[in-house]
Protein backbone atom coordinates (compact mmCIF):
# COMPACT_ATOMS: atom_id res chain seq x y z
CA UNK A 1 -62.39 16.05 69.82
CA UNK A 2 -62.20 20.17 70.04
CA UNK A 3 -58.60 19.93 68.89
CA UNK A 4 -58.60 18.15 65.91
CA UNK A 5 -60.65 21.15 64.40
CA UNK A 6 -58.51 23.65 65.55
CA UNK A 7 -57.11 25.85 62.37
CA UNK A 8 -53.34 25.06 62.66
CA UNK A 9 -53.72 21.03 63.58
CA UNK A 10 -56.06 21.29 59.78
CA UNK A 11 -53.04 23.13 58.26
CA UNK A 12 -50.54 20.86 59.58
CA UNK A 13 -52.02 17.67 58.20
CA UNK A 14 -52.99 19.63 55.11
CA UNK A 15 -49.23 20.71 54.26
CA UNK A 16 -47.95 17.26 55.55
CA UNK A 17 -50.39 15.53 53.13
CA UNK A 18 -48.66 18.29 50.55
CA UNK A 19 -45.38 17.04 51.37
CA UNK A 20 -46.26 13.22 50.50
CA UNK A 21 -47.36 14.05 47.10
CA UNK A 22 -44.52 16.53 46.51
CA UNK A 23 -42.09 13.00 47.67
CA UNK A 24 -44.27 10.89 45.09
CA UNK A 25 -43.24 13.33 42.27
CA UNK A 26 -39.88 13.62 43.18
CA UNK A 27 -38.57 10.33 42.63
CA UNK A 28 -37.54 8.15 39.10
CA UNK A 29 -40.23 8.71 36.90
CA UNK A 30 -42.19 5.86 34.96
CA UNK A 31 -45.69 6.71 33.22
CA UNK A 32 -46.60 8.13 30.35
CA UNK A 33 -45.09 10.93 28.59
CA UNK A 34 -47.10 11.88 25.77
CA UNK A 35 -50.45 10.57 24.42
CA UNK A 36 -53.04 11.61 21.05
CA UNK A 37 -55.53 9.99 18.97
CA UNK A 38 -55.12 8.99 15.24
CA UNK A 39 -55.75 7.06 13.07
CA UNK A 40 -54.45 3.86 11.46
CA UNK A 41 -55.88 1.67 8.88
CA UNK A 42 -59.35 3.45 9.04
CA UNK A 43 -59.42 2.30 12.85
CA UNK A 44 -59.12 5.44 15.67
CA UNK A 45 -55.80 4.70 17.65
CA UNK A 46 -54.32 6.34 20.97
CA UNK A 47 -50.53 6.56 20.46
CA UNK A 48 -49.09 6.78 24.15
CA UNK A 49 -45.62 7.64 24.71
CA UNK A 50 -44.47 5.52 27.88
CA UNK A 51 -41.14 6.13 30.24
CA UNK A 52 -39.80 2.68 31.61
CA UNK A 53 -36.09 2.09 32.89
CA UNK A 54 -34.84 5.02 31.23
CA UNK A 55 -36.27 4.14 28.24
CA UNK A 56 -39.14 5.45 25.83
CA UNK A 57 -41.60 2.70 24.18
CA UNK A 58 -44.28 4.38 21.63
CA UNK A 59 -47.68 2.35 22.33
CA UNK A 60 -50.47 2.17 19.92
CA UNK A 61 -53.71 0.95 21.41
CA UNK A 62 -56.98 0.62 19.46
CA UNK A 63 -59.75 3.33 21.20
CA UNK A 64 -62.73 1.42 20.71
CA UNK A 65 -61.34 -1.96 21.86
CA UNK A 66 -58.15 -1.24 24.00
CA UNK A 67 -56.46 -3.73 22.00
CA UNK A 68 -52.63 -2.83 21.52
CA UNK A 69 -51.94 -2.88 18.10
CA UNK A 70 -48.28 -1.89 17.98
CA UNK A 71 -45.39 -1.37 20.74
CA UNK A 72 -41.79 0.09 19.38
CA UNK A 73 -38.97 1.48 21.14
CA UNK A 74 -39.02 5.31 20.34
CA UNK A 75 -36.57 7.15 18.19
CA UNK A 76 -33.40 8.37 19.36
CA UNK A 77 -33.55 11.20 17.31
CA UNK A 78 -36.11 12.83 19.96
CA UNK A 79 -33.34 12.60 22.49
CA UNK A 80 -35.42 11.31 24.99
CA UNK A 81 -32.82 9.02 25.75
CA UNK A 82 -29.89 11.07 26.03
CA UNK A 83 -27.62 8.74 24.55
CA UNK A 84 -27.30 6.91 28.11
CA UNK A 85 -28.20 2.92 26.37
CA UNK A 86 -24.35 2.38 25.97
């Protein structure tokens, strides 16, 4: 039980543990992008900007319910997309 509190076997697991999340964030990304509060039609919105597939979808969820009020596909414009949806 001595061993396991010995100084290098704590940075060992601590840099392996590192290592895992560094992995995690490597790989194809999917989540959200950008996010901010607004407001439409008098009601408070949060307008989330989601990555899925490649592709960007602009969310608009009501903040006092969590309804979803609106989902569109995000303008190319922004060049999120890269022109890569031939």
């Amino acid at each position: 039980m001595k061993t396991l509190k010995q100084p290098w076997i704590i940075r060992l697991v601590s840099c392996m543990g590192g290592g895992l999340v560094l992995a995690l964030m490597y790989g194809p990304q999917e989540g959200t992008i950008n996010a901010d509060f607004g407001s439409e039609d008098g009601v408070t919105t949060l307008e989330v900007e989601v990555l899925k597939d490649k592709n960007v979808s602009k969310v608009v969820v009501a903040a006092e319910t969590g309804k979803v009020l609106k989902v569109k596909v995000a303008d190319a414009e922004d060049g999120e997309n890269g022109g890569e949806n031939d």
